[in-house]
Structure formats: structure tokens, C-alpha cells
Protein backbone atom coordinates (compact mmCIF):
# COMPACT_ATOMS: atom_id res chain seq x y z
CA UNK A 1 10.42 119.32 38.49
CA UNK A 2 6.60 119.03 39.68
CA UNK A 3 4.03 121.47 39.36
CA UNK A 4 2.25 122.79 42.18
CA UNK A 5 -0.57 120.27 41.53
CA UNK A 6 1.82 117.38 40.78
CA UNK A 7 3.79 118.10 44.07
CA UNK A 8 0.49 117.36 45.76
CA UNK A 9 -0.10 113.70 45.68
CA UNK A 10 -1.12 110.41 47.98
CA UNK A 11 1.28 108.59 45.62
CA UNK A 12 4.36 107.97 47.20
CA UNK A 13 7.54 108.45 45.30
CA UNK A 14 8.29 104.84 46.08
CA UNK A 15 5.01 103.71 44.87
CA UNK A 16 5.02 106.44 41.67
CA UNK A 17 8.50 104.70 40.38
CA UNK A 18 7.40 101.12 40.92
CA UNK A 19 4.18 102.53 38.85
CA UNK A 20 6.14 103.62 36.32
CA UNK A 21 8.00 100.63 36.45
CA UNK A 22 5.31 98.17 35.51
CA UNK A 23 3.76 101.06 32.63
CA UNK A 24 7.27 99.88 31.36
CA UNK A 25 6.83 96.54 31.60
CA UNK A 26 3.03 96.46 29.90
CA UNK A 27 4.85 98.62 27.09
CA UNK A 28 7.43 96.08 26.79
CA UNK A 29 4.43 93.37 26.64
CA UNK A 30 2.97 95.38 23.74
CA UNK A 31 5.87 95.89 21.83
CA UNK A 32 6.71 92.20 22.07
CA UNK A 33 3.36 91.22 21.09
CA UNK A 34 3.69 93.25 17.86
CA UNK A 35 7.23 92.10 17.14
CA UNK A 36 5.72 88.53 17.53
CA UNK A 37 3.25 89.30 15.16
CA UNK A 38 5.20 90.55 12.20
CA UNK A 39 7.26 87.56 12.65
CA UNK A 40 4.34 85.52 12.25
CA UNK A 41 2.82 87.38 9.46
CA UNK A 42 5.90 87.18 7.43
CA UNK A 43 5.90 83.25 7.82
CA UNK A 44 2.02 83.25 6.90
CA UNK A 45 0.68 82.62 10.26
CA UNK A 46 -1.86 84.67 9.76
CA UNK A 47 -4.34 83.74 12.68
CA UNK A 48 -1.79 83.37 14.91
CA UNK A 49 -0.26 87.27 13.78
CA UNK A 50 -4.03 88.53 14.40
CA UNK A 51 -3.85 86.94 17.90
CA UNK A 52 -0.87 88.62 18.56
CA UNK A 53 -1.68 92.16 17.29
CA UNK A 54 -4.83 92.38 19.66
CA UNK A 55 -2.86 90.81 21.93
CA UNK A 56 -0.63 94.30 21.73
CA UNK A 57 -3.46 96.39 21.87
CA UNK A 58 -5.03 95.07 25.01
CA UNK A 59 -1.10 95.42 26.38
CA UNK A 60 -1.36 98.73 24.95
CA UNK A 61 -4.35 99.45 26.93
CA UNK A 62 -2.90 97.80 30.47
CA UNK A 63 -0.35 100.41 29.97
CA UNK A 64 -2.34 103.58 29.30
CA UNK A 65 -5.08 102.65 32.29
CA UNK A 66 -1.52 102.26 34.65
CA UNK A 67 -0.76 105.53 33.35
CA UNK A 68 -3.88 107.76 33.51
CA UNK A 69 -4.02 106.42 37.21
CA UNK A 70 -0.53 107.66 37.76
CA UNK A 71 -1.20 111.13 36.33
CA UNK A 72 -4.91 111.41 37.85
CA UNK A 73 -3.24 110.77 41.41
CA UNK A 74 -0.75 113.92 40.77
CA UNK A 75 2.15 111.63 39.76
CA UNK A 76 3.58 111.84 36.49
CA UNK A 77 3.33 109.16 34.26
CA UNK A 78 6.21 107.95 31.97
CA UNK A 79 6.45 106.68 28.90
CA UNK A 80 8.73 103.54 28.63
CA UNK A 81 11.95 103.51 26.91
CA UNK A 82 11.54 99.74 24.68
CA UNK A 83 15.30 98.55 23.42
CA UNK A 84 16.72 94.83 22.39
CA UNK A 85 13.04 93.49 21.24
CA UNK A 86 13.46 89.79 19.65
CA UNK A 87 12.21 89.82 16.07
CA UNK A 88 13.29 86.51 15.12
CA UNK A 89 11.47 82.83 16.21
CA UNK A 90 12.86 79.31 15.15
CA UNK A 91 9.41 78.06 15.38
CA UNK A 92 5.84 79.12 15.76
CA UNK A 93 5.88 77.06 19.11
CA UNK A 94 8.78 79.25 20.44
CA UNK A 95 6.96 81.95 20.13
CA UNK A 96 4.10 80.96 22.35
CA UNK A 97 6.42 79.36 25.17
CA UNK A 98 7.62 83.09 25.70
CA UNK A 99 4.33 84.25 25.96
CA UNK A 100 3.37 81.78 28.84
CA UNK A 101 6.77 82.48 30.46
CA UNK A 102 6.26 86.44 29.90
CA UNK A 103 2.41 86.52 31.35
CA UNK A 104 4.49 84.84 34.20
CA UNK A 105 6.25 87.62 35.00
CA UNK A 106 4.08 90.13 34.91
CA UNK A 107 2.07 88.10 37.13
CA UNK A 108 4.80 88.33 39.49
CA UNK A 109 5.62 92.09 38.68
CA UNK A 110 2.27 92.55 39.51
CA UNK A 111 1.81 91.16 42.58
CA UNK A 112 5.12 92.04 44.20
CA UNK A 113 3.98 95.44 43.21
CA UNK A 114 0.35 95.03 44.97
CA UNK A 115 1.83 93.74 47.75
CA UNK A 116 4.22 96.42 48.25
CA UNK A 117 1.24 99.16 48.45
CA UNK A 118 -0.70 97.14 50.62
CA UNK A 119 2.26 97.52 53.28
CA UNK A 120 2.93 101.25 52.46
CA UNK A 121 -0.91 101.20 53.45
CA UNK A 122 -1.89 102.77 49.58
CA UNK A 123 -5.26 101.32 49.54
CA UNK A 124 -6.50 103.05 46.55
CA UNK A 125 -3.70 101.73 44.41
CA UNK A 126 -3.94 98.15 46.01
CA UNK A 127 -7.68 98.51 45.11
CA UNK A 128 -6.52 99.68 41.35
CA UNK A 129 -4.08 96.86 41.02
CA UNK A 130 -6.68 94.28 41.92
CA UNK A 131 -8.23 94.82 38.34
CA UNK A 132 -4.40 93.56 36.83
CA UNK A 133 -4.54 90.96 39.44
CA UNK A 134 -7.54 89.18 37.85
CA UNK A 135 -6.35 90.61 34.67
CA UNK A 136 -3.08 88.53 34.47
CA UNK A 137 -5.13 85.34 36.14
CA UNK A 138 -6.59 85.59 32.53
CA UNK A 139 -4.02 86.19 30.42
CA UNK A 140 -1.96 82.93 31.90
CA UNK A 141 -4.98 80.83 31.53
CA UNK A 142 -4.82 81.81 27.57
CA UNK A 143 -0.98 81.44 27.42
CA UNK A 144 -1.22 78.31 29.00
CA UNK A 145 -4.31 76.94 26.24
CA UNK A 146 -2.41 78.22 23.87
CA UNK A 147 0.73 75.83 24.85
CA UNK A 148 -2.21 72.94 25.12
CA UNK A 149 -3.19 73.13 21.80
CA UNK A 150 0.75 72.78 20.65
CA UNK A 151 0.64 69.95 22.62
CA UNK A 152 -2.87 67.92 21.68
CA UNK A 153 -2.38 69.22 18.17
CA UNK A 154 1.40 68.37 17.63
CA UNK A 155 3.49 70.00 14.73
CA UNK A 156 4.13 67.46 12.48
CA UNK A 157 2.92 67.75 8.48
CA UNK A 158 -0.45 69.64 8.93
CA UNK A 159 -0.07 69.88 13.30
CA UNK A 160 1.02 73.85 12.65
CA UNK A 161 -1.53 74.52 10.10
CA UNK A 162 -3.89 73.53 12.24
CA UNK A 163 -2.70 75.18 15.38
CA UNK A 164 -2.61 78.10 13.96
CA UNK A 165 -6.60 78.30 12.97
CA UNK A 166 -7.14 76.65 16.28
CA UNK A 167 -5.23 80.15 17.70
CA UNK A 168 -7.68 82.22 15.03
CA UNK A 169 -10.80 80.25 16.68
CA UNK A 170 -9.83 81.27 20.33
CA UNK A 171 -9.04 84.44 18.99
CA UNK A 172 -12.58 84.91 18.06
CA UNK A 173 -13.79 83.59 21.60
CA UNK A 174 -11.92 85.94 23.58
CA UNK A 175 -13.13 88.96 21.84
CA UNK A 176 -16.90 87.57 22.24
CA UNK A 177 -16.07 87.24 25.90
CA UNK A 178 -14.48 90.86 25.89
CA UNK A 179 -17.57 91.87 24.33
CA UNK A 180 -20.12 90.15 26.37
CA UNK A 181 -17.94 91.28 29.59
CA UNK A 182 -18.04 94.94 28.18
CA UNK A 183 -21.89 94.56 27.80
CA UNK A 184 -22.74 93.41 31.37
């Protein structure tokens, strides 16, 4: 049941649910992030577990930002139900193939979803999701290095040791540009 200020809203309820569709998805993205990570930790990846845990808080954050926008334009935000998470991995590479193929999605999720309120003419939302847009531009660019350095690196005797400070080194990179992107 709305409120009286909830019932008044430019969001339509088309365009609320597709919203609250995609907070579901970014929770999904941060939950999988942190299952990933465990995994890792326990098998003493331990740059490539750091990766992956402030990999879930920036997913963490895509979420809340989808939701705040929801509830600020008198919709009503939900938070996502998160069931059947993998916590198991054969191999470190696994791991980072369903990252590129997940950030692939999203991508998709995302723009199927900007493209539907551009033709239900919700400009301020198409204007909102344009931020994810370039957001998820990003985050397959790193999914994609990530898979590159598996590949020039190889995991054969040492090959995994190495990828995984290789992950810890563009780790710290990203959170420099984060930083320097937050400063400007």
C-alpha cells in the first residue's frame, strides 16, 4: 500500500519494477562477489579475495545509489531476495570467467533497462542510468584484463601465484583511479 507521498510519483510502475529489478541484480553482483571471495581466501588467494571483497562493496554501492533514486522519486525501493549463490570454484580461473560473463549481463540488464525509459519518455531516469552505462563500460574492461592476465601469465607451476599478485597490483590501481576520479 503507498503513502500519500509514495502514491505521488513520475516513476512509472513499469519503470519502478524494472528498477527494482536491476537493485536485485547489483545485490546479486555483491553477494557473488563476496561468495567469490571467501572461496578464494580459503584457498590462500589472498589478493585475488581482496579484489573481490571491494569488488562487493562497489556492487554494494550500485545497489544502494539504484535504490535511494527509487525512493527519492516516491517509489519504494526493495531489497533483493539472494538464493542458490555458488560457493564452490574448480579453479581460480573459473572464477574470473564468471565475472567477465556476469559484468556481461548486467551490461545488458542495464541497457535494455535504459532503453526501455527512454521510450516510456522517463528522461530523468534515462539520465540516472547513464552513470551505470559508463559504469559497466568499466567494469567489463577490468573483467576482461583480468581474463588477459590468465592468459599472458598461464597457470602452470608459479602462473597462479603470480596471477594472483598481478590481480593485488590492479587492485591497487583501480582504487588510485577511484580516488583520483573522486578528487576531480
Amino acid at each position: 500500500m503507498k503513502s500519500e507521498i509514495t502514491s505521488k510519483t513520475s516513476l512509472t510502475a513499469e519503470v519502478e519494477g524494472k528498477l527494482n529489478k536491476q537493485v536485485r541484480m547489483e545485490g546479486l553482483s555483491s553477494f557473488y562477489y563476496l561468495a567469490m571471495a571467501s572461496w578464494c581466501e580459503t584457498k590462500g588467494y589472498i589478493h585475488s579475495a581482496e579484489f573481490l571483497y571491494d569488488h562487493a562493496d562497489e556492487e554494494k554501492m550500485h545497489m544502494l545509489k539504484l535504490m535511494r533514486y527509487i525512493n527519492e522519486a516516491g517509489g519504494h525501493a526493495l531489497a533483493p531476495e539472494i538464493a542458490n549463490l555458488k560457493y564452490e570454484y574448480g579453479t581460480l580461473r573459473e572464477v574470473f570467467d564468471h565475472i567477465l560473463e556476469h559484468e556481461i549481463a548486467v551490461s545488458r540488464a542495464i541497457n535494455n533497462l535504459a532503453d526501455f525509459c527512454f521510450k516510456e519518455k522517463d528522461f530523468a531516469t534515462f539520465q540516472f542510468l547513464a552513470w551505470y552505462i559508463n559504469e559497466q563500460r568499466e567494469e567489463e574492461k577490468v573483467a576482461r584484463r583480468l581474463i588477459e592476465i590468465f592468459d599472458i601469465i598461464g597457470e602452470e607451476n608459479h602462473g597462479i601465484w603470480m596471477v594472483d599478485k598481478e590481480i593485488g597490483k590492479l587492485l591497487v590501481q583501480l582504487r588510485a583511479q577511484r580516488a583520483a576520479e573522486a578528487g576531480a
